[in-house]
N, C-alpha and C. Protein backbone atom coordinates (compact mmCIF):
# COMPACT_ATOMS: atom_id res chain seq x y z
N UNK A 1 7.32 13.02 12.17
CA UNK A 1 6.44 12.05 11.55
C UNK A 1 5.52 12.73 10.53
N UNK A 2 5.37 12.02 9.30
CA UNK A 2 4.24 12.85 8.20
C UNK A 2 2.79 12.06 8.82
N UNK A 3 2.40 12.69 8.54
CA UNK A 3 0.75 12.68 8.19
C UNK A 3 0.29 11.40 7.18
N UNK A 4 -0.70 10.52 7.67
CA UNK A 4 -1.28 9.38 7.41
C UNK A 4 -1.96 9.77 5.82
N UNK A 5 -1.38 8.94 4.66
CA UNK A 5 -2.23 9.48 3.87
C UNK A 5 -2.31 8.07 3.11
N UNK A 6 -3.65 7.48 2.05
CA UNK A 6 -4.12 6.52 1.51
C UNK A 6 -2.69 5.93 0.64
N UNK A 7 -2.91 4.78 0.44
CA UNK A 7 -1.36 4.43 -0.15
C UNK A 7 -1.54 4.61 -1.73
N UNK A 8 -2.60 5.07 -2.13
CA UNK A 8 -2.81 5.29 -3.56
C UNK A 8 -2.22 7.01 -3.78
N UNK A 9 -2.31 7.58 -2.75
CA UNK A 9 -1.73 9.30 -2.88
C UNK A 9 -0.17 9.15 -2.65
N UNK A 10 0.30 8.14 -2.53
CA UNK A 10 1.86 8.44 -2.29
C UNK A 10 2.75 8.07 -3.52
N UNK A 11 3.74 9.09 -3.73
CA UNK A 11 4.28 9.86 -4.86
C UNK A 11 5.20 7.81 -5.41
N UNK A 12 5.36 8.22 -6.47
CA UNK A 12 5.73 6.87 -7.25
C UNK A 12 7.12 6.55 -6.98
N UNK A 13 8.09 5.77 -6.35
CA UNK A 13 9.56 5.46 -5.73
C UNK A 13 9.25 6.28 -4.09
N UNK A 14 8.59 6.25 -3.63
CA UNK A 14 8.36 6.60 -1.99
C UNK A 14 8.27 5.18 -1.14
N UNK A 15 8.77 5.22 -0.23
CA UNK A 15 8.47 4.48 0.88
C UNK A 15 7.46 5.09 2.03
N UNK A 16 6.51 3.52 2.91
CA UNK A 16 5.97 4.04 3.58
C UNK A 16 5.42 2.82 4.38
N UNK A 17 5.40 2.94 5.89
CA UNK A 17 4.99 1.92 6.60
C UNK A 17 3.26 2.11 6.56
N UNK A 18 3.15 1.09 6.75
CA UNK A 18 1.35 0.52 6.82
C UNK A 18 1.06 0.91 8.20
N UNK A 19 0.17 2.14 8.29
CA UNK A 19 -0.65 1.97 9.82
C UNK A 19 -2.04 1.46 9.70
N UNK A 20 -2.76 1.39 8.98
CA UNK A 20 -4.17 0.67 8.89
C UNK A 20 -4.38 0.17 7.39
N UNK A 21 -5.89 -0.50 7.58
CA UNK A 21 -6.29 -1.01 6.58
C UNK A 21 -7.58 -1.67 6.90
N UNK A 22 -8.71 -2.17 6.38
CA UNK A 22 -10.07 -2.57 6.75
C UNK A 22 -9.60 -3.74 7.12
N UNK A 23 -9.99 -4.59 7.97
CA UNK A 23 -10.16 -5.59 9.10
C UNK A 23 -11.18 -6.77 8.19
N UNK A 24 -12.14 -6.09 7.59
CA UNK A 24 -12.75 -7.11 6.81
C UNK A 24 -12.45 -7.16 5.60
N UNK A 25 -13.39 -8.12 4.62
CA UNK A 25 -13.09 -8.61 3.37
C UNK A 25 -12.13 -9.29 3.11
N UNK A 26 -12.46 -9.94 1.83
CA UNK A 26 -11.60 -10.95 1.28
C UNK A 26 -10.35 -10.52 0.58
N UNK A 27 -10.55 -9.11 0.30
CA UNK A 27 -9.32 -8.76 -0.64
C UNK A 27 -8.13 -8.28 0.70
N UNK A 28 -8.69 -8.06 1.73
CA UNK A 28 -7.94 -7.36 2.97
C UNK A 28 -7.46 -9.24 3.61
N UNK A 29 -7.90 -9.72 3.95
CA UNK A 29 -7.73 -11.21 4.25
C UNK A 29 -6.48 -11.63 3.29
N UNK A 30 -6.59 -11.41 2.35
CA UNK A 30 -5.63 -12.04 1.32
C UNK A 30 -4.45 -10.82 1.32
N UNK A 31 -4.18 -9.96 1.49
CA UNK A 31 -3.27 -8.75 1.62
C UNK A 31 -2.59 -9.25 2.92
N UNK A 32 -3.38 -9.47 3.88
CA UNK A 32 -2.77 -9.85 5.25
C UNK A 32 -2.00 -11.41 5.20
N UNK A 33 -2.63 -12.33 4.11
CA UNK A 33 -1.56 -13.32 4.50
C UNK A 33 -0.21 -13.15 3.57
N UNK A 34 -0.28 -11.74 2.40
CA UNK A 34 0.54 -12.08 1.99
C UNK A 34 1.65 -11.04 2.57
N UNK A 35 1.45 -10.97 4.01
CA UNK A 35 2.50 -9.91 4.69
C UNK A 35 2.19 -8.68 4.52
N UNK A 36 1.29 -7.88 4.23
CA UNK A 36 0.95 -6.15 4.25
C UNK A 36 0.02 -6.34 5.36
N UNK A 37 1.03 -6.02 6.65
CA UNK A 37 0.29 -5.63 8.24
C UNK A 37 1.01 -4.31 8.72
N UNK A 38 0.34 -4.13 9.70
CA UNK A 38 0.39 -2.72 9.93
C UNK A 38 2.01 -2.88 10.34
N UNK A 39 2.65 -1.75 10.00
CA UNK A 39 4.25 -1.40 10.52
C UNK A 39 5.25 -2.07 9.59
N UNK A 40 4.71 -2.50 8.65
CA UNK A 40 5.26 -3.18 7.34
C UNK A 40 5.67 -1.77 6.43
N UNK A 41 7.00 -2.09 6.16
CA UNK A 41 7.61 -0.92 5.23
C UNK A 41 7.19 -1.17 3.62
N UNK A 42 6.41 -0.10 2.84
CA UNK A 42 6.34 -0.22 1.31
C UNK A 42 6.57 0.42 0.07
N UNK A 43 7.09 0.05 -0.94
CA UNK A 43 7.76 0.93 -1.93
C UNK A 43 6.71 1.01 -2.76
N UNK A 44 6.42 2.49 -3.44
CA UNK A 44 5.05 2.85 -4.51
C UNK A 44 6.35 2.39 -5.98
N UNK A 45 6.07 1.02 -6.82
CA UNK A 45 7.00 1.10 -7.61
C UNK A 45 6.77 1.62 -8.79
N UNK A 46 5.44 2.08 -9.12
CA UNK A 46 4.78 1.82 -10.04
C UNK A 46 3.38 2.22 -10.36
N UNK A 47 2.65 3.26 -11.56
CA UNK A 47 1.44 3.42 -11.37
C UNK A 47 1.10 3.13 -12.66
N UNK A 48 -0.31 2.60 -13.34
CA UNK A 48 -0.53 2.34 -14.53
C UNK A 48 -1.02 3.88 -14.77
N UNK A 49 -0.68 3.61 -16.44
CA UNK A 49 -1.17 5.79 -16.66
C UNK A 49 -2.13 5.93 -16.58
N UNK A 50 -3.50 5.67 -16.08
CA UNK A 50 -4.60 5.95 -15.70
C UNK A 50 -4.76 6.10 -14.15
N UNK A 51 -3.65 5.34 -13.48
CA UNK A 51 -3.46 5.14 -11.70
C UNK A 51 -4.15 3.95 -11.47
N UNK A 52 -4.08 3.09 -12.22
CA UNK A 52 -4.98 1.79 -11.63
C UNK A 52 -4.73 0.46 -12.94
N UNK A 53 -3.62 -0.62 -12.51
CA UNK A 53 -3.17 -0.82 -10.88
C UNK A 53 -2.15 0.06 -10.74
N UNK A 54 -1.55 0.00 -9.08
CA UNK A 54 -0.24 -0.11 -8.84
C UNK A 54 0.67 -0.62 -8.16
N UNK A 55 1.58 -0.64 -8.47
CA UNK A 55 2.74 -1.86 -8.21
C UNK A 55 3.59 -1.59 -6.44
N UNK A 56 3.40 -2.55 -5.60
CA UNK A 56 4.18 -1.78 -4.56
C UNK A 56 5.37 -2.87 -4.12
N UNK A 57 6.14 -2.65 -4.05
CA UNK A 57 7.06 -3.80 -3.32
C UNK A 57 6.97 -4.01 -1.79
N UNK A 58 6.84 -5.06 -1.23
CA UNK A 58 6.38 -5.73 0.15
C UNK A 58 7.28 -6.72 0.42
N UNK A 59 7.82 -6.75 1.46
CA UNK A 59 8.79 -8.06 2.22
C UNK A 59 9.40 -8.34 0.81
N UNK A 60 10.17 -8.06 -0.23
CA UNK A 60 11.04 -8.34 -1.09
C UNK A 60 10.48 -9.23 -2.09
N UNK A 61 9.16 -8.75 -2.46
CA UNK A 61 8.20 -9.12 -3.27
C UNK A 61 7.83 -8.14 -4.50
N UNK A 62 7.32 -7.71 -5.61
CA UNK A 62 5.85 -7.03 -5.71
C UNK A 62 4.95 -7.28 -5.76
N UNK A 63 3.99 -6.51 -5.68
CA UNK A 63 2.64 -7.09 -5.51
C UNK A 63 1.56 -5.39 -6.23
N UNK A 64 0.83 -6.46 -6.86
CA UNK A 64 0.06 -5.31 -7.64
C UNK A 64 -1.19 -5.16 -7.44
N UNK A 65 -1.73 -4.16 -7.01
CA UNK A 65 -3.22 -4.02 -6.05
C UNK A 65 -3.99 -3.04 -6.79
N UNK A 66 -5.24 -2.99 -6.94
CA UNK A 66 -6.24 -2.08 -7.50
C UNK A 66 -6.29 -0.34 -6.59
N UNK A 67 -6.46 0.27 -7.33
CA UNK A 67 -6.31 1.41 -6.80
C UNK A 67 -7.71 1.52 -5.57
N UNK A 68 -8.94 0.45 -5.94
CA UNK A 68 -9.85 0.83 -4.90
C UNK A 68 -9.37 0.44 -3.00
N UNK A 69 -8.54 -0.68 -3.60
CA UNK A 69 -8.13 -1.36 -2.65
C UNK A 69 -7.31 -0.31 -1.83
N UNK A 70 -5.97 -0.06 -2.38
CA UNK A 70 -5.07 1.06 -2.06
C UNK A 70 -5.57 2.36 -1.61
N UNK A 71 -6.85 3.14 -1.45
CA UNK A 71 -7.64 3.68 -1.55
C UNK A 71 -7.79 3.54 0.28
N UNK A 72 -7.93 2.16 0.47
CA UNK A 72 -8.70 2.30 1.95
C UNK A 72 -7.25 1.63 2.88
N UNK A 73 -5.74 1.83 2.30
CA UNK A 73 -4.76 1.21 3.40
C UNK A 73 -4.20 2.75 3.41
N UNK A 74 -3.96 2.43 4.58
CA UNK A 74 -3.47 3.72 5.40
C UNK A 74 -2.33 4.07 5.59
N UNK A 75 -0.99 4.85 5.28
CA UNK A 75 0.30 4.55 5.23
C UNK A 75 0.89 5.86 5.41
N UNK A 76 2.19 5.68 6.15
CA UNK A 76 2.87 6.86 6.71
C UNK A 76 3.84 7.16 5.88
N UNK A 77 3.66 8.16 5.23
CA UNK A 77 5.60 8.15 4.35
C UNK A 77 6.75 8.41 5.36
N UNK A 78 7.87 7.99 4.90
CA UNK A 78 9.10 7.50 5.94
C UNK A 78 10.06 9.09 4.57
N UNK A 79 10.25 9.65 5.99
CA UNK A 79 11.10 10.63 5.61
C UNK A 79 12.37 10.59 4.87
């Protein structure tokens, strides 16, 4: 198993399941209904050239999140 690292540090075409993420707020509320819960598999598809946003694919979606956000979800890379 790797080591838990922020989903904004994981390398660009990586996969990685969700082990945490803040419990509160509205931007975490809205992440959770749109399916990013913990043990959820995610693809980094994408970084803007500054690193903010970036693009991740979720349940056969993308979805494009601010790097502050990505910052505080917690994710395992899948070997």
């Amino acid at each position: 198993m790797a080591d838990p690292i922020a989903l904004s540090h994981l390398p660009v075409g990586s996969q990685a399941n969700v082990v945490d993420y803040p419990l509160s707020g509205t931007a975490f509320l809205r992440l959770r209904e749109m399916g990013l819960l913990p043990g959820t598999t995610v693809t980094l598809m994408r970084k803007a050239p500054l690193g903010d946003p970036l693009e991740i694919k979720v349940r056969g979606y993308n979805l494009t999140l601010r790097k502050t956000e990505a910052d505080h979800i917690t994710v395992e890379p899948v070997a």
